[in-house]
C-alpha atoms as a PDB file:
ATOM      1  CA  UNK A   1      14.684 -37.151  19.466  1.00  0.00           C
ATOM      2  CA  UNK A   2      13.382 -33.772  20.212  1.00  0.00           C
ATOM      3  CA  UNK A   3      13.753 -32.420  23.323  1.00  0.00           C
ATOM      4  CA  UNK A   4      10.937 -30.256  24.635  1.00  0.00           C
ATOM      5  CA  UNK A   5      11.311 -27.255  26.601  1.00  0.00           C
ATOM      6  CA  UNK A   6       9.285 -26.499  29.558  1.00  0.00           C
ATOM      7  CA  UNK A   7       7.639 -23.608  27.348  1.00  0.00           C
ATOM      8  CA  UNK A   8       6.868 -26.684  24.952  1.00  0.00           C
ATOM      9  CA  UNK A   9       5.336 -28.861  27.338  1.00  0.00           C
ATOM     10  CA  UNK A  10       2.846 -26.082  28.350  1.00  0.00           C
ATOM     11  CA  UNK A  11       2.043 -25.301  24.817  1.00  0.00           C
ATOM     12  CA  UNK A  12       0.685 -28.488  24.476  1.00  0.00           C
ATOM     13  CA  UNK A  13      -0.897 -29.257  27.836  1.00  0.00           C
ATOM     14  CA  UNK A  14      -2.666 -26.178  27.065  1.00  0.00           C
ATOM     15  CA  UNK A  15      -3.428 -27.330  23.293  1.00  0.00           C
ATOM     16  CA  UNK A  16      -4.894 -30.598  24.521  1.00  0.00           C
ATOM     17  CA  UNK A  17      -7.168 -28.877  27.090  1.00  0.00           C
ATOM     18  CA  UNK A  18      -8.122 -25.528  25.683  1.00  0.00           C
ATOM     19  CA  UNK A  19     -10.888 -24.697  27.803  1.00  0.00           C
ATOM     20  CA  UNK A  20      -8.821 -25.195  30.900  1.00  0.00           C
ATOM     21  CA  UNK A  21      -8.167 -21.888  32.428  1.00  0.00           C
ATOM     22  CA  UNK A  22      -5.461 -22.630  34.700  1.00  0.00           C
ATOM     23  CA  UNK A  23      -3.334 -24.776  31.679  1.00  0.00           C
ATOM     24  CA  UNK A  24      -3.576 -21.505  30.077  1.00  0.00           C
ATOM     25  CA  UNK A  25      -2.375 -19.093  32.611  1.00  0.00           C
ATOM     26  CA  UNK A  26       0.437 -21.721  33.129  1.00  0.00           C
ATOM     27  CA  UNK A  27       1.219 -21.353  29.097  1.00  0.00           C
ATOM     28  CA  UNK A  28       1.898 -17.889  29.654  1.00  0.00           C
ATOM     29  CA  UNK A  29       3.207 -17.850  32.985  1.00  0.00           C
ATOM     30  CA  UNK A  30       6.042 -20.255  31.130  1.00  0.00           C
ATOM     31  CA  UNK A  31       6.597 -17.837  28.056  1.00  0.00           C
ATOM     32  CA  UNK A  32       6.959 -14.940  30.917  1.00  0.00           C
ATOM     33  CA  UNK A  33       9.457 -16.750  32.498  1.00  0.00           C
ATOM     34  CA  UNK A  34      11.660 -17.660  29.254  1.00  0.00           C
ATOM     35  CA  UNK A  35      14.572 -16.287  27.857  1.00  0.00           C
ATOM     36  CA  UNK A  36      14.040 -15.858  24.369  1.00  0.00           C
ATOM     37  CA  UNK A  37      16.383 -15.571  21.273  1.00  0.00           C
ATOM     38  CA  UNK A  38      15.492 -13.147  18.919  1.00  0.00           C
ATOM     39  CA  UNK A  39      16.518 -12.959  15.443  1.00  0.00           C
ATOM     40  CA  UNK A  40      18.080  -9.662  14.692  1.00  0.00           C
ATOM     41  CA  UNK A  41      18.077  -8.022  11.071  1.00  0.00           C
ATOM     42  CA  UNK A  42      20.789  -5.074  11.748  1.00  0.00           C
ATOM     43  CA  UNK A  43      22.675  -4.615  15.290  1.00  0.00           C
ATOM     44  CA  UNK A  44      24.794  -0.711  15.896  1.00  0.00           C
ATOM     45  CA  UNK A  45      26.322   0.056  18.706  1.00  0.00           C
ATOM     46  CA  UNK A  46      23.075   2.139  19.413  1.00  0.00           C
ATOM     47  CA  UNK A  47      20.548   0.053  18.397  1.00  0.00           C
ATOM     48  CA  UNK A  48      19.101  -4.051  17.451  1.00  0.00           C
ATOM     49  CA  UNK A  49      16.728  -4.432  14.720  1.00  0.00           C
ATOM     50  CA  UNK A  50      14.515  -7.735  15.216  1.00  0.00           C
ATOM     51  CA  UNK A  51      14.167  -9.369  11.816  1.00  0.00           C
ATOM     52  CA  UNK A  52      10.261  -8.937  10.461  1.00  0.00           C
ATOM     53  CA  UNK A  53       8.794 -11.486   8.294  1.00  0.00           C
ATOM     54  CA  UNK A  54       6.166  -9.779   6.055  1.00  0.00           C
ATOM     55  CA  UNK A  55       3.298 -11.930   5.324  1.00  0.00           C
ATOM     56  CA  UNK A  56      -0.335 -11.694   3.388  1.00  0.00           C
ATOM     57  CA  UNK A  57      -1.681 -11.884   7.251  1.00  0.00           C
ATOM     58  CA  UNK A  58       0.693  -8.788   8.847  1.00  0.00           C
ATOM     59  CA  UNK A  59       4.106  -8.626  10.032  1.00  0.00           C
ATOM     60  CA  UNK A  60       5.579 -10.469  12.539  1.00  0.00           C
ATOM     61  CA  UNK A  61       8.881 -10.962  14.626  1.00  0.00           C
ATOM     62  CA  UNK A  62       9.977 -14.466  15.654  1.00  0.00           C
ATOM     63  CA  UNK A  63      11.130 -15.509  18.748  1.00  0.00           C
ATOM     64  CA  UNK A  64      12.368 -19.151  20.132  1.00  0.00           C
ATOM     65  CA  UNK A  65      13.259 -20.498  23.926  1.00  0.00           C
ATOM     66  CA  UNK A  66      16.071 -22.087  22.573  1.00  0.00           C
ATOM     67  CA  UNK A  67      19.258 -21.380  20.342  1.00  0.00           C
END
């Protein structure tokens, strides 16, 4: 069983109802309010490197609501 976070459960009110402003705003509102884990590729004592995936579409940094 999967247990869904309340970031999760706006993702996919908003996903069933895209045209719905105010499930939107509540999507982000929700990823505002989340702590996020971040993968790191490289922590010093001056500085943490987020880990980049490098794909054909760009780079990009991940970033989940729960460990």
């Amino acid at each position: 069983m999967t247990v869904q976070t309340p970031l999760d459960l706006a993702h996919a009110a908003h996903e069933a109802a895209p045209e719905d402003d105010a499930l939107r705003l509540r999507f982000h509102e929700r990823l505002l309010d989340a702590e996020l884990v971040l993968p790191v590729a490289e922590e010093t004592a001056a500085a943490v490197a987020p880990r980049v995936f490098d794909l054909s579409d760009g780079s990009f940094v991940l970033a989940f609501d729960r460990d």
